[in-house]
C-alpha atoms as a PDB file:
ATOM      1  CA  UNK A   1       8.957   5.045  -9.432  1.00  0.00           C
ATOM      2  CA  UNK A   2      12.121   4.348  -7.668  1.00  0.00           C
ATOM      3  CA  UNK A   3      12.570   1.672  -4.858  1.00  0.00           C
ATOM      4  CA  UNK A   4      13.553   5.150  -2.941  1.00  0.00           C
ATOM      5  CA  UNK A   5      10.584   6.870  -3.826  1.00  0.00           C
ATOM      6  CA  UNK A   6       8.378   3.796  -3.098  1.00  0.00           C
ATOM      7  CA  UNK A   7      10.316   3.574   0.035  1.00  0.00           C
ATOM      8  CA  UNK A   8       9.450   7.803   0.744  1.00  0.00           C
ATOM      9  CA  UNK A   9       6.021   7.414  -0.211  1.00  0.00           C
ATOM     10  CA  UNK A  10       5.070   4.743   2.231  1.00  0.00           C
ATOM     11  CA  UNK A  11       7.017   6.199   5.075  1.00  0.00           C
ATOM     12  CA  UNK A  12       4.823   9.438   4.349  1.00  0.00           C
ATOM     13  CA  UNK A  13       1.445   7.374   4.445  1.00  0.00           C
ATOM     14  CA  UNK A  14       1.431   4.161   6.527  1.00  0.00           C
ATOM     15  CA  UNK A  15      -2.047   3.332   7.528  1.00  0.00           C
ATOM     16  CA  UNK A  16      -3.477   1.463  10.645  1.00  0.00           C
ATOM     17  CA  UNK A  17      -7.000   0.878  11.748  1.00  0.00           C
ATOM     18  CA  UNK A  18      -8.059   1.858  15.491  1.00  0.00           C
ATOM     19  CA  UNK A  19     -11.449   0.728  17.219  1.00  0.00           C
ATOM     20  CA  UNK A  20     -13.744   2.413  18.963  1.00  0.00           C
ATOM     21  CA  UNK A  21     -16.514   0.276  20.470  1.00  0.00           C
ATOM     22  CA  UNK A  22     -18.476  -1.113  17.538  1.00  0.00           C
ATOM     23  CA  UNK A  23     -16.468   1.431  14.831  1.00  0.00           C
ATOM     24  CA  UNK A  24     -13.416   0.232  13.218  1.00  0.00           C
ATOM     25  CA  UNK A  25     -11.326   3.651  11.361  1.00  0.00           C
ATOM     26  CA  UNK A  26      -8.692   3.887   9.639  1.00  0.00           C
ATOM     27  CA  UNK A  27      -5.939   6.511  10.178  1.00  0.00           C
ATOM     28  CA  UNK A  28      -2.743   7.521   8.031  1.00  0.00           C
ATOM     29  CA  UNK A  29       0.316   9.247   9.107  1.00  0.00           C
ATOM     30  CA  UNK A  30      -0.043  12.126   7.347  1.00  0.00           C
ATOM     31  CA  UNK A  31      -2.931  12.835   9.566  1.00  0.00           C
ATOM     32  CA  UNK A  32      -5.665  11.499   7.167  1.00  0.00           C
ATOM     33  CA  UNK A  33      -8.644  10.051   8.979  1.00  0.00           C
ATOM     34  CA  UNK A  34     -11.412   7.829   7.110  1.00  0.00           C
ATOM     35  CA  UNK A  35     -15.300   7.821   8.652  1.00  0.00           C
ATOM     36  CA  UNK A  36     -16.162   5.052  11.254  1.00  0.00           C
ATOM     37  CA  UNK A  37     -17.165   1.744   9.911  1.00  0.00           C
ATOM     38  CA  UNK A  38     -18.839  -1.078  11.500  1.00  0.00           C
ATOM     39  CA  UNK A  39     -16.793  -3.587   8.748  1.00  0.00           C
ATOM     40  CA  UNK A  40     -13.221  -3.978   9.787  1.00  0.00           C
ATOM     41  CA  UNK A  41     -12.966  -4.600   5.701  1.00  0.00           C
ATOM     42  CA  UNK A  42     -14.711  -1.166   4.996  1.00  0.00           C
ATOM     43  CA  UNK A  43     -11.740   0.550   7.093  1.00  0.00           C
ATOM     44  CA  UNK A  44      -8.873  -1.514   5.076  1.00  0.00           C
ATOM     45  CA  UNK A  45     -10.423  -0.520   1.821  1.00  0.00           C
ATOM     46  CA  UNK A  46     -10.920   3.046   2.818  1.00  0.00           C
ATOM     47  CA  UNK A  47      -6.935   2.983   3.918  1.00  0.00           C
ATOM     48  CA  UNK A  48      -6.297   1.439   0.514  1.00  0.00           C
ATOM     49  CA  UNK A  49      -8.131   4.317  -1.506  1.00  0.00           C
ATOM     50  CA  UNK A  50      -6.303   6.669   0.478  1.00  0.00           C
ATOM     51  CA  UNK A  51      -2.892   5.388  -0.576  1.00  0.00           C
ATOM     52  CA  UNK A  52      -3.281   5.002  -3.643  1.00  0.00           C
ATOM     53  CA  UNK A  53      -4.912   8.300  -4.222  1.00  0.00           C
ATOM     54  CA  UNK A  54      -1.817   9.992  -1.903  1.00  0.00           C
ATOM     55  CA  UNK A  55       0.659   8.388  -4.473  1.00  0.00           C
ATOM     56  CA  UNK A  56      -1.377   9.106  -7.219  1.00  0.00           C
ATOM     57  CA  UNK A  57      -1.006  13.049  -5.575  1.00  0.00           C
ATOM     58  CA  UNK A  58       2.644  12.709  -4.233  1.00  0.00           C
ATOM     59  CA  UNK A  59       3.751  11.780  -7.536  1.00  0.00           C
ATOM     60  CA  UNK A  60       2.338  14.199 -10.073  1.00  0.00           C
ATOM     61  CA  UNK A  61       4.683  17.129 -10.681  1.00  0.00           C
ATOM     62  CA  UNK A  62       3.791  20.194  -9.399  1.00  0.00           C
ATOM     63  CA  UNK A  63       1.552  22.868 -10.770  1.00  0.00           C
ATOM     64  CA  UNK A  64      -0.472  20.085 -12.261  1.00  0.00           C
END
């Protein structure tokens, strides 16, 4: 992947975590939303899956 596509690809998912009370979630910019998670670690590997899985996604050709 070029340092163009990388660049594309994270613009298209950057990922933050929001609390809420005890719950810790994380949230993408493409309007993703992982379940509410008492570990603030549990939210940052959810946002992690979802990344790689959205590259894995964004970069297959399409029709596949």
């Amino acid at each position: 992947m070029s340092d163009a596509a990388a660049a594309g690809l994270s613009a298209a998912h950057s990922t933050s975590t929001s609390e809420t009370g005890s719950f810790c979630s994380a949230r993408c910019t493409c309007g993703w939303r992982g379940p509410a998670r008492r570990a603030r670690s549990l939210a940052r590997e959810d946002a992690a899956s979802h990344v790689a899985t959205a590259s894995t996604m964004d970069s297959s050709p399409s029709g596949v």
